[in-house]
C-alpha atoms as a PDB file:
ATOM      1  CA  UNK A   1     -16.350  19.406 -20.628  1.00  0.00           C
ATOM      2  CA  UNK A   2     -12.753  21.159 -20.828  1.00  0.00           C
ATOM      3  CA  UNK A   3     -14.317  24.499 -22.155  1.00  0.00           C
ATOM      4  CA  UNK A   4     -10.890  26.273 -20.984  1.00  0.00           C
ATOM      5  CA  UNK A   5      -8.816  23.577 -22.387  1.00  0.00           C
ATOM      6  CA  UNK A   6     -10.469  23.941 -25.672  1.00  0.00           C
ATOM      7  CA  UNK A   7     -10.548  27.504 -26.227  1.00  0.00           C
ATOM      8  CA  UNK A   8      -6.173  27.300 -25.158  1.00  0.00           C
ATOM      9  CA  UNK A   9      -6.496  24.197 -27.887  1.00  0.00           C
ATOM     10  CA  UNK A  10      -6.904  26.855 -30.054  1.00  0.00           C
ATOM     11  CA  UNK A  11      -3.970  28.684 -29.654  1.00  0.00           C
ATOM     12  CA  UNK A  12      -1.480  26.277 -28.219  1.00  0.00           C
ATOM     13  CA  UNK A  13       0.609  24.048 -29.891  1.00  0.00           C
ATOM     14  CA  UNK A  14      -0.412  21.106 -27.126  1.00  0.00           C
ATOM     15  CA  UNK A  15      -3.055  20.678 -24.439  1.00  0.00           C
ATOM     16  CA  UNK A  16      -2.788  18.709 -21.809  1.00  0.00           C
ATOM     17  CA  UNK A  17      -6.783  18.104 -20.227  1.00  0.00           C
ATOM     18  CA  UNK A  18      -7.142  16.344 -17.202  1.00  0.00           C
ATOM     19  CA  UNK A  19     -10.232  15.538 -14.827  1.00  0.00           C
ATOM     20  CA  UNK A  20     -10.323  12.941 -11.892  1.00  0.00           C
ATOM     21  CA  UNK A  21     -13.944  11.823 -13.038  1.00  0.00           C
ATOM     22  CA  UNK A  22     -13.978   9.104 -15.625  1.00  0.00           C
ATOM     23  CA  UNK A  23     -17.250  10.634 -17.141  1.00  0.00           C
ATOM     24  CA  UNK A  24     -15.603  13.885 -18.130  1.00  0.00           C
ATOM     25  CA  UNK A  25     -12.766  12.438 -19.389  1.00  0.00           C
ATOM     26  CA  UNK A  26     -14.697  10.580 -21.849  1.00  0.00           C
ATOM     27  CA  UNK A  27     -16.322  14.056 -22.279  1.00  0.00           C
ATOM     28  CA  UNK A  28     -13.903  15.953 -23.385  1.00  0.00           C
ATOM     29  CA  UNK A  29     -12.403  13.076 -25.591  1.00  0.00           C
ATOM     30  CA  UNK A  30     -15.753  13.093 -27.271  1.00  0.00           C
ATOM     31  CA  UNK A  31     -15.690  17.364 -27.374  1.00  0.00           C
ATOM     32  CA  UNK A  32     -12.289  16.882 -28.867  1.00  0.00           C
ATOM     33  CA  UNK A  33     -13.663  14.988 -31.024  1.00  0.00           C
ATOM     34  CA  UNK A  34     -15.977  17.427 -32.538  1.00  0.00           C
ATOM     35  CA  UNK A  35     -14.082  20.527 -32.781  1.00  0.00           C
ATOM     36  CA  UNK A  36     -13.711  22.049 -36.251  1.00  0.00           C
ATOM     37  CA  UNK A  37     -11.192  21.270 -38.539  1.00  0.00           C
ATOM     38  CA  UNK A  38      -9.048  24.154 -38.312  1.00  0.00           C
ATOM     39  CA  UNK A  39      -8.026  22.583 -35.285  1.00  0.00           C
ATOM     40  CA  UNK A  40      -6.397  19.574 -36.500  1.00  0.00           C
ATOM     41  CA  UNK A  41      -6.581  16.312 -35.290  1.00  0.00           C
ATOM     42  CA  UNK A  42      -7.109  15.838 -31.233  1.00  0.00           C
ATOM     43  CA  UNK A  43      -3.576  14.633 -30.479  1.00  0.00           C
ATOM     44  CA  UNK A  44      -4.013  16.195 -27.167  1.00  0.00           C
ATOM     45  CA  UNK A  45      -3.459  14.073 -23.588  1.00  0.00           C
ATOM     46  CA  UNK A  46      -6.769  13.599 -21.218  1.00  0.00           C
ATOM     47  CA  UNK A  47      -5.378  12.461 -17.962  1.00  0.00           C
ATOM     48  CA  UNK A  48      -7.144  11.723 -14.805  1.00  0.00           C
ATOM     49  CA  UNK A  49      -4.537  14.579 -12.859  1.00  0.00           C
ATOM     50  CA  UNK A  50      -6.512  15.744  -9.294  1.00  0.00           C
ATOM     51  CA  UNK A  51      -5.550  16.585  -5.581  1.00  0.00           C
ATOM     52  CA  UNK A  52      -7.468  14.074  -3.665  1.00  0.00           C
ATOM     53  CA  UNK A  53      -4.888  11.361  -1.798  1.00  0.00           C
ATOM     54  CA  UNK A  54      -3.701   9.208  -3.936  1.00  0.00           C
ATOM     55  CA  UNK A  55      -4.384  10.713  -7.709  1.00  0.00           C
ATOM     56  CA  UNK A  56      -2.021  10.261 -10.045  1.00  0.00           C
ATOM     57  CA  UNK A  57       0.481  13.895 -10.515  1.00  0.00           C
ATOM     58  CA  UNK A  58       1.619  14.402 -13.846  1.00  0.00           C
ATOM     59  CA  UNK A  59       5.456  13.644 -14.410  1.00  0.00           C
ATOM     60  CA  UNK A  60       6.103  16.649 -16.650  1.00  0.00           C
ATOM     61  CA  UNK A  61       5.899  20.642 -16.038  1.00  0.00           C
ATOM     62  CA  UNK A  62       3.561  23.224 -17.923  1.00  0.00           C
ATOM     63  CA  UNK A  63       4.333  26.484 -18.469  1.00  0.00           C
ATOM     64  CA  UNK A  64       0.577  27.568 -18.355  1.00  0.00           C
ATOM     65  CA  UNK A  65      -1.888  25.931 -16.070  1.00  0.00           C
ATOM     66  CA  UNK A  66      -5.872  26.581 -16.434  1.00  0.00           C
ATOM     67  CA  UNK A  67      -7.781  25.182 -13.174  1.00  0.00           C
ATOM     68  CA  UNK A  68     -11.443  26.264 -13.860  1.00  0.00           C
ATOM     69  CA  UNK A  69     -14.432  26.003 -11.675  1.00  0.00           C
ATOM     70  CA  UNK A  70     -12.485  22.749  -9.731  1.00  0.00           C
ATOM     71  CA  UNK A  71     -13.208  23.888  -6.349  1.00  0.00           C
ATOM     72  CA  UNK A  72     -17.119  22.569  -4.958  1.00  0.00           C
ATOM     73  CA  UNK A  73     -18.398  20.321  -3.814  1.00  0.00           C
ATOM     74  CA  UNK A  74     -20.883  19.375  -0.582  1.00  0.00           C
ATOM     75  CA  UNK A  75     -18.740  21.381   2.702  1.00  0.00           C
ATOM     76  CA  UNK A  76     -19.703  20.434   5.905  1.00  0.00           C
ATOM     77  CA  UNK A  77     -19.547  24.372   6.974  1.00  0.00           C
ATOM     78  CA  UNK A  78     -18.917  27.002   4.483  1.00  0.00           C
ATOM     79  CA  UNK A  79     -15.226  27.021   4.684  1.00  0.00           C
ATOM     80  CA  UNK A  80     -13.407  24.902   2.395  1.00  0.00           C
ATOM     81  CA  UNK A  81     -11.491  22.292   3.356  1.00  0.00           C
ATOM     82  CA  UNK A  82      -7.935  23.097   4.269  1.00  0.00           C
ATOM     83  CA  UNK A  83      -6.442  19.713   3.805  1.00  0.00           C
ATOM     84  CA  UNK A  84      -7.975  19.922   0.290  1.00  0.00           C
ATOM     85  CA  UNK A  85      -7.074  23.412  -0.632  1.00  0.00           C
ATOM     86  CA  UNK A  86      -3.288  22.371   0.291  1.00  0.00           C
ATOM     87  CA  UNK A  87      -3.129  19.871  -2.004  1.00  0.00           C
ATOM     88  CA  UNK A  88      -4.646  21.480  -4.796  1.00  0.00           C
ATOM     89  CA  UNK A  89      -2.143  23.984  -4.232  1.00  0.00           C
ATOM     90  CA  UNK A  90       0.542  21.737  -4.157  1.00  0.00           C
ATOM     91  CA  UNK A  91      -0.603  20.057  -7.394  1.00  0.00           C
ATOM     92  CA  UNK A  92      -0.245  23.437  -9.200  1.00  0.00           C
ATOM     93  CA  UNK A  93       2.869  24.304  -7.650  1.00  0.00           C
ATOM     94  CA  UNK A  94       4.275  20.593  -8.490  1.00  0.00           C
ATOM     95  CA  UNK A  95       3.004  20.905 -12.132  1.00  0.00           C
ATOM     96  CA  UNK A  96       4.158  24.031 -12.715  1.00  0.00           C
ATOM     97  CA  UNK A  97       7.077  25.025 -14.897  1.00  0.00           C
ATOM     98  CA  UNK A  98       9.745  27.804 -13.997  1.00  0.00           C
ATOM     99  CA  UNK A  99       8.471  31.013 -15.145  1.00  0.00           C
ATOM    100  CA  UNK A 100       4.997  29.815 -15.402  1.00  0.00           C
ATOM    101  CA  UNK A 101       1.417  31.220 -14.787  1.00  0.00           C
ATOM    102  CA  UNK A 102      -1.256  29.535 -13.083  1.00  0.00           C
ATOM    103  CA  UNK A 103      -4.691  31.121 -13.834  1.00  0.00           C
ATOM    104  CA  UNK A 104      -7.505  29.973 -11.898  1.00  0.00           C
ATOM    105  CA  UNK A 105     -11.371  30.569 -12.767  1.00  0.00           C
ATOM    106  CA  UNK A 106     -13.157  30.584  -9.499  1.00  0.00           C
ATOM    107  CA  UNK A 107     -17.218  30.849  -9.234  1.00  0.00           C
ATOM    108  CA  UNK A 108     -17.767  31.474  -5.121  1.00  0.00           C
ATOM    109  CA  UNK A 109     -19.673  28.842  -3.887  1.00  0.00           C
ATOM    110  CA  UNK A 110     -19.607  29.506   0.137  1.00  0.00           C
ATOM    111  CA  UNK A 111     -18.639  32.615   2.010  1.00  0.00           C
ATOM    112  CA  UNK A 112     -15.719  32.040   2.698  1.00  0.00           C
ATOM    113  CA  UNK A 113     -13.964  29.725  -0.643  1.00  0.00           C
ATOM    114  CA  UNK A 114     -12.399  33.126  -1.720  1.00  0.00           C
ATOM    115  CA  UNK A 115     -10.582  34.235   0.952  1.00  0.00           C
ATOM    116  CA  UNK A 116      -9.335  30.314   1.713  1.00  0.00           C
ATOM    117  CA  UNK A 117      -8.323  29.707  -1.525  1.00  0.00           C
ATOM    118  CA  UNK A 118      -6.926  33.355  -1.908  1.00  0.00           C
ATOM    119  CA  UNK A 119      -4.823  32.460   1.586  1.00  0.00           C
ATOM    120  CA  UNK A 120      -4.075  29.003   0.318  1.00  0.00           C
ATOM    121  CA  UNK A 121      -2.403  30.225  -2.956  1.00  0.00           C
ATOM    122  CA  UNK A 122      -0.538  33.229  -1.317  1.00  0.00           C
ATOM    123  CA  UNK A 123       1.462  30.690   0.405  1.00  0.00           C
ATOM    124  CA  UNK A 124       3.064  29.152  -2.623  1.00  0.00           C
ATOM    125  CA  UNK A 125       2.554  32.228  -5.245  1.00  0.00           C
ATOM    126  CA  UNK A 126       2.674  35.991  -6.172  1.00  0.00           C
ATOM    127  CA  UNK A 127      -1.368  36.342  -6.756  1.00  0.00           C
ATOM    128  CA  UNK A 128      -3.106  38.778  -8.399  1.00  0.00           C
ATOM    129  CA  UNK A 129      -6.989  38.830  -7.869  1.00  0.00           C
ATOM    130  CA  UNK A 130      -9.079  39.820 -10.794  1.00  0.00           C
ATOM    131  CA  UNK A 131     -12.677  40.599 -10.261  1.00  0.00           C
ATOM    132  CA  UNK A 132     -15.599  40.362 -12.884  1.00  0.00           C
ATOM    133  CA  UNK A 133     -15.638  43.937 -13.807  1.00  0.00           C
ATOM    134  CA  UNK A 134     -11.796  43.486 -14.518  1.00  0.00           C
ATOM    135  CA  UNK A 135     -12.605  41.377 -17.704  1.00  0.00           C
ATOM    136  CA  UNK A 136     -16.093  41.633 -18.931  1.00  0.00           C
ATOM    137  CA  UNK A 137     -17.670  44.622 -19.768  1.00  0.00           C
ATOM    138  CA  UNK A 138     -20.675  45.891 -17.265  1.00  0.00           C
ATOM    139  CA  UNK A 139     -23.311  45.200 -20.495  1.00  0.00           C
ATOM    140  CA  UNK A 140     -22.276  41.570 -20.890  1.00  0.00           C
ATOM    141  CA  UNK A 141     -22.388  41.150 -16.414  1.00  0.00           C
ATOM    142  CA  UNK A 142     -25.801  43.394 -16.298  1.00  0.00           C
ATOM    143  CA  UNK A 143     -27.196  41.131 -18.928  1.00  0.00           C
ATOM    144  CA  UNK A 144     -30.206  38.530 -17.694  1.00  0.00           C
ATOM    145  CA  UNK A 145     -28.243  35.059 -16.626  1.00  0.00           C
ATOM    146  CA  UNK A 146     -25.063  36.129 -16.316  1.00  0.00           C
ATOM    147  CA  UNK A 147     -25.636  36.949 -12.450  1.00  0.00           C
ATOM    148  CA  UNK A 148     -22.847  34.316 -11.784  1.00  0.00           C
ATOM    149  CA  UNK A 149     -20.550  36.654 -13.034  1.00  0.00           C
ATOM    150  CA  UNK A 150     -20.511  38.915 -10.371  1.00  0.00           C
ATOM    151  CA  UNK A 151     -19.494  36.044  -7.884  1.00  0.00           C
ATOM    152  CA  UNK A 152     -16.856  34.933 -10.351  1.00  0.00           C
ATOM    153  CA  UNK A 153     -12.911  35.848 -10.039  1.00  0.00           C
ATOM    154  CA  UNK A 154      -9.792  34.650 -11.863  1.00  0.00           C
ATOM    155  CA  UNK A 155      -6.725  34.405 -10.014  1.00  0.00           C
ATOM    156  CA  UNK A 156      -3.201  34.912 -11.944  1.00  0.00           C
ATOM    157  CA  UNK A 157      -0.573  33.178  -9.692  1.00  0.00           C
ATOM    158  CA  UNK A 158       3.102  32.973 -10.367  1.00  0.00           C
ATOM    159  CA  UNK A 159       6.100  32.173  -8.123  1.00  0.00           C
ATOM    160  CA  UNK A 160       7.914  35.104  -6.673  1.00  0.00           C
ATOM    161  CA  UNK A 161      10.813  36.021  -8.167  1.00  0.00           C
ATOM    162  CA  UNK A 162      10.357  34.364 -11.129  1.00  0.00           C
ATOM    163  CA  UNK A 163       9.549  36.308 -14.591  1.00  0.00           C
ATOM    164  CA  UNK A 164       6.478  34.275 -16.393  1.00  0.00           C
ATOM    165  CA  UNK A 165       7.613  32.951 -19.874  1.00  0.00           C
ATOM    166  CA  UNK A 166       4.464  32.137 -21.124  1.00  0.00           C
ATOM    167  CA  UNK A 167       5.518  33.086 -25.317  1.00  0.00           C
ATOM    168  CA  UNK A 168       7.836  30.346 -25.006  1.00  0.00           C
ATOM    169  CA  UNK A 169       4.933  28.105 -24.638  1.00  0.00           C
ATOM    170  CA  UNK A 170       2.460  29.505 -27.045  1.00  0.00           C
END
């Protein structure tokens, strides 16, 4: 668990993981655990951060935010739920520091998650869409397994107006 969070471990000074689910915290603490030594000692945070009522928010702001195949789960129609998708927006926004980028790995799911989380962000954010083909080469897409890929987008949000400052934090 924390895949993203481990490969920005890598080259940030300080990550900051966070799932709602118990399990995958305990996950990632024991995946922390394990890395290789040229990574130092974990002394990064695991906090139980999400966007359902009443999760905890985190108190400081991060001038880089990863959100990474977070959006699933069982939909009672194959739109995504807007009361959901507002406060997951609203969790990035409110955890965001000025100047900061929000990248979000998205795997479609429904028919419609795309375009509602696309619509959700644009509310909030400057977005820029990248598709599959964007960032991975058409051998490593083509290649058997790797159909999800093709249904797969990353999402670079920042707030308008704002230059992104992401050095700073690296």
């Amino acid at each position: 668990s924390g895949f993203c969070g481990l490969v920005a471990r890598r080259m940030a000074r300080r990550v900051v993981f966070s799932d709602r689910e118990p399990k995958m915290r305990e996950l990632t603490r024991r995946n922390l655990q394990l890395q290789s030594p040229e990574c130092g000692p974990p002394t990064d945070e695991v906090a139980a951060y999400g966007w359902a009522e009443g999760d905890v928010w985190p108190t400081e702001r991060f001038g880089l935010v990863i959100a990474s195949d977070v959006l699933y789960g069982p939909h009672s129609s194959v739109r995504t739920c807007q009361k959901e998708l507002e406060r997951f927006v609203h969790l990035l926004e409110h955890s965001l520091a000025p100047g900061g980028m929000v990248i979000i790995g998205h795997v479609e799911r429904n028919c419609m998650a795309r375009a509602d989380l696309h619509e959700a962000l644009q509310r909030r954010f400057v977005v820029q869409l990248l598709r599959a083909d964007d960032c991975v080469s058409p051998e490593l897409s083509s290649q058997p397994g790797n159909f999800g890929m093709k249904c797969s987008v990353v999402l670079l949000c920042t707030r308008a107006g704002e230059a992104v400052a992401l050095d700073a934090e690296l």
